[in-house]
Protein backbone atom coordinates (compact mmCIF):
# COMPACT_ATOMS: atom_id res chain seq x y z
CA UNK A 1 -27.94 -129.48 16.80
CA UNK A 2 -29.39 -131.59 14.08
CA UNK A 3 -31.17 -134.77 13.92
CA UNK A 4 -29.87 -137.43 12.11
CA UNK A 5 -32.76 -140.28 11.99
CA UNK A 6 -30.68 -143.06 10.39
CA UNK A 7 -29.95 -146.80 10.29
CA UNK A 8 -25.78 -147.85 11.01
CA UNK A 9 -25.94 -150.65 8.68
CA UNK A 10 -27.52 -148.24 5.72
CA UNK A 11 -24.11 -147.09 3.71
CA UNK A 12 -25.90 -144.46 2.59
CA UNK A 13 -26.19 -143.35 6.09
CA UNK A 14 -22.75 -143.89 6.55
CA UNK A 15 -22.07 -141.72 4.05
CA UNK A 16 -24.35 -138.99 5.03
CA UNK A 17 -22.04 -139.10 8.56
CA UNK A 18 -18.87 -138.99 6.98
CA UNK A 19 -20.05 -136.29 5.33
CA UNK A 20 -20.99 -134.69 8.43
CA UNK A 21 -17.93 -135.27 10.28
CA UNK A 22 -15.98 -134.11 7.51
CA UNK A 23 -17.69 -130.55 7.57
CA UNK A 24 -17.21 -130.77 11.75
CA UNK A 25 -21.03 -130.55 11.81
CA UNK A 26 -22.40 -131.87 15.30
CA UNK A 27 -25.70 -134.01 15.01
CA UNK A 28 -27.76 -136.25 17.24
CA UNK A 29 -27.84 -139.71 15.85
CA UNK A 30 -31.25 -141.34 15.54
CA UNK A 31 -31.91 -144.94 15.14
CA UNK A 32 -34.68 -144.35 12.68
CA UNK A 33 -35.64 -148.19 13.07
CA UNK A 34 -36.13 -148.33 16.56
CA UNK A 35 -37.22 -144.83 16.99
CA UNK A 36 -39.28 -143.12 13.91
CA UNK A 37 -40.07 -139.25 13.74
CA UNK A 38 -43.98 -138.65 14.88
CA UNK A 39 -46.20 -137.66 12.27
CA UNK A 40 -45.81 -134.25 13.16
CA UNK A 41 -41.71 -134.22 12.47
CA UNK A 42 -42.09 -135.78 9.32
CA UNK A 43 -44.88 -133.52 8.46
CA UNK A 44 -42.77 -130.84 9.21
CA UNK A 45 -39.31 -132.29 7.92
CA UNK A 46 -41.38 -132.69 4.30
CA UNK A 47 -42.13 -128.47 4.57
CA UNK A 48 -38.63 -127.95 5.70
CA UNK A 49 -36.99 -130.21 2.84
CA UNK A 50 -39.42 -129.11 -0.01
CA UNK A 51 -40.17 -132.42 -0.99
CA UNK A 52 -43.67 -134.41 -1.72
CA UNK A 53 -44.75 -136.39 0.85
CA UNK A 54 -44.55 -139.51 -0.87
CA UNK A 55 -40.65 -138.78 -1.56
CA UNK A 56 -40.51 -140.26 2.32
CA UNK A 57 -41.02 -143.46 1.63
CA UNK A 58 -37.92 -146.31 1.34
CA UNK A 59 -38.92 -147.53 -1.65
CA UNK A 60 -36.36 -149.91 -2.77
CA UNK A 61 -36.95 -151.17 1.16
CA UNK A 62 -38.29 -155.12 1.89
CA UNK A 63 -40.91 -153.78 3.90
CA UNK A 64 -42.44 -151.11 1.30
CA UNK A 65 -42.75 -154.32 -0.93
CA UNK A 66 -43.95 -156.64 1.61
CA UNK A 67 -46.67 -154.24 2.39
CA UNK A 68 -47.37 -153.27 -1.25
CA UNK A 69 -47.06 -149.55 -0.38
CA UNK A 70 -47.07 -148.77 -4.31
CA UNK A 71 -50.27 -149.72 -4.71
CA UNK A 72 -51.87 -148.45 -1.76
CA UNK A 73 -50.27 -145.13 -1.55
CA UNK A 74 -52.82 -143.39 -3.85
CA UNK A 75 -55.65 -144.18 -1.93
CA UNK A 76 -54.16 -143.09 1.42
CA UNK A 77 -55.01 -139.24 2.86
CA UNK A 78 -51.46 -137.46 3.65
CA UNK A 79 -53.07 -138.01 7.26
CA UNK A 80 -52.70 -141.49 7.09
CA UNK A 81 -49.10 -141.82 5.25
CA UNK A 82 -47.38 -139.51 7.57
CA UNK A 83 -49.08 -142.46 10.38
CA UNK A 84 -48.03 -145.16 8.77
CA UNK A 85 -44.41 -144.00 8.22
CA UNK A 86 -44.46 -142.73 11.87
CA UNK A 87 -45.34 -146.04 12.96
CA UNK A 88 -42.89 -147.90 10.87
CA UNK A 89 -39.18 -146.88 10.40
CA UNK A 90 -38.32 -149.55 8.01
CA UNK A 91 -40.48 -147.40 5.47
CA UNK A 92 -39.02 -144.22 5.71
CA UNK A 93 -36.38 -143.08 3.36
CA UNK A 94 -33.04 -142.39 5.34
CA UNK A 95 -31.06 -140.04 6.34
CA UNK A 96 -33.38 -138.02 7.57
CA UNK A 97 -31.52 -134.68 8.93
CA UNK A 98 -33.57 -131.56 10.17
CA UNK A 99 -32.77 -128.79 12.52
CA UNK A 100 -35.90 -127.93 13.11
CA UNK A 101 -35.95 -124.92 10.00
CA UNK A 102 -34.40 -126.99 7.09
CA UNK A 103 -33.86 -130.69 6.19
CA UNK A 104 -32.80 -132.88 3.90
CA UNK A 105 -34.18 -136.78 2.74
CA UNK A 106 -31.86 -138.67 1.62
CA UNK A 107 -28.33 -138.62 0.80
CA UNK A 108 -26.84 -136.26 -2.08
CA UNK A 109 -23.21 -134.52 -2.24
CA UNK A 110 -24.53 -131.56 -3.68
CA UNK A 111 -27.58 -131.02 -1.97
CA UNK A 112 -25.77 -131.68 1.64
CA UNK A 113 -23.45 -129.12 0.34
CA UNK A 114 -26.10 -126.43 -0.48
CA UNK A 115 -28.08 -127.35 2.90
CA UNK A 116 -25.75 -128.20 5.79
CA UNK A 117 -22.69 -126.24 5.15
């Protein structure tokens, strides 16, 4: 079954379900806020999805402006992203859906399409 690390009041979330439900694809709903993938999940989930590492990040988020992420990120070891974004859901870039062998960051028709059907 896949994991759906999400936020209910994100719309892009929402549409990410619909989505979902439309293609009568079961998944495990996440509450990325209140419960963040480890460091080693998003680790993984970046390998699965194909995607750099800083491509996790919410950037058009509050908090990755409040905590000036932008200009911190270069001087941070992958080590010590992945920990920060474990330790913060907030940051993270939703909907994060994995099943453990592929994943996707994000919300995009065609890419859900390609990946989850």
């Amino acid at each position: 079954m896949l994991k759906f690390y999400g936020y209910k009041q994100c719309g892009t979330c929402r549409k990410a379900e619909q989505f979902l439900q439309q293609a009568g694809i079961a998944y495990e709903f996440i509450d990325i806020t209140l419960n963040p993938p480890g460091a080693d999940e998003l680790a993984a989930i970046v390998a699965c999805a194909g995607v750099p590492l800083n491509k996790l990040f919410n950037t058009s988020g509050v908090q990755y402006r409040e905590l000036k992420i932008k200009e911190r990120l270069p001087a941070l070891s992958d080590q010590e992203i992945l920990a920060l974004l474990a330790s913060n859901g907030r940051l993270i870039k939703r909907p994060l859906i994995t099943d453990g062998k592929r994943a996707t960051v994000g919300f995009d028709t065609e890419r859900f399409a390609a990946v989850w059907r």
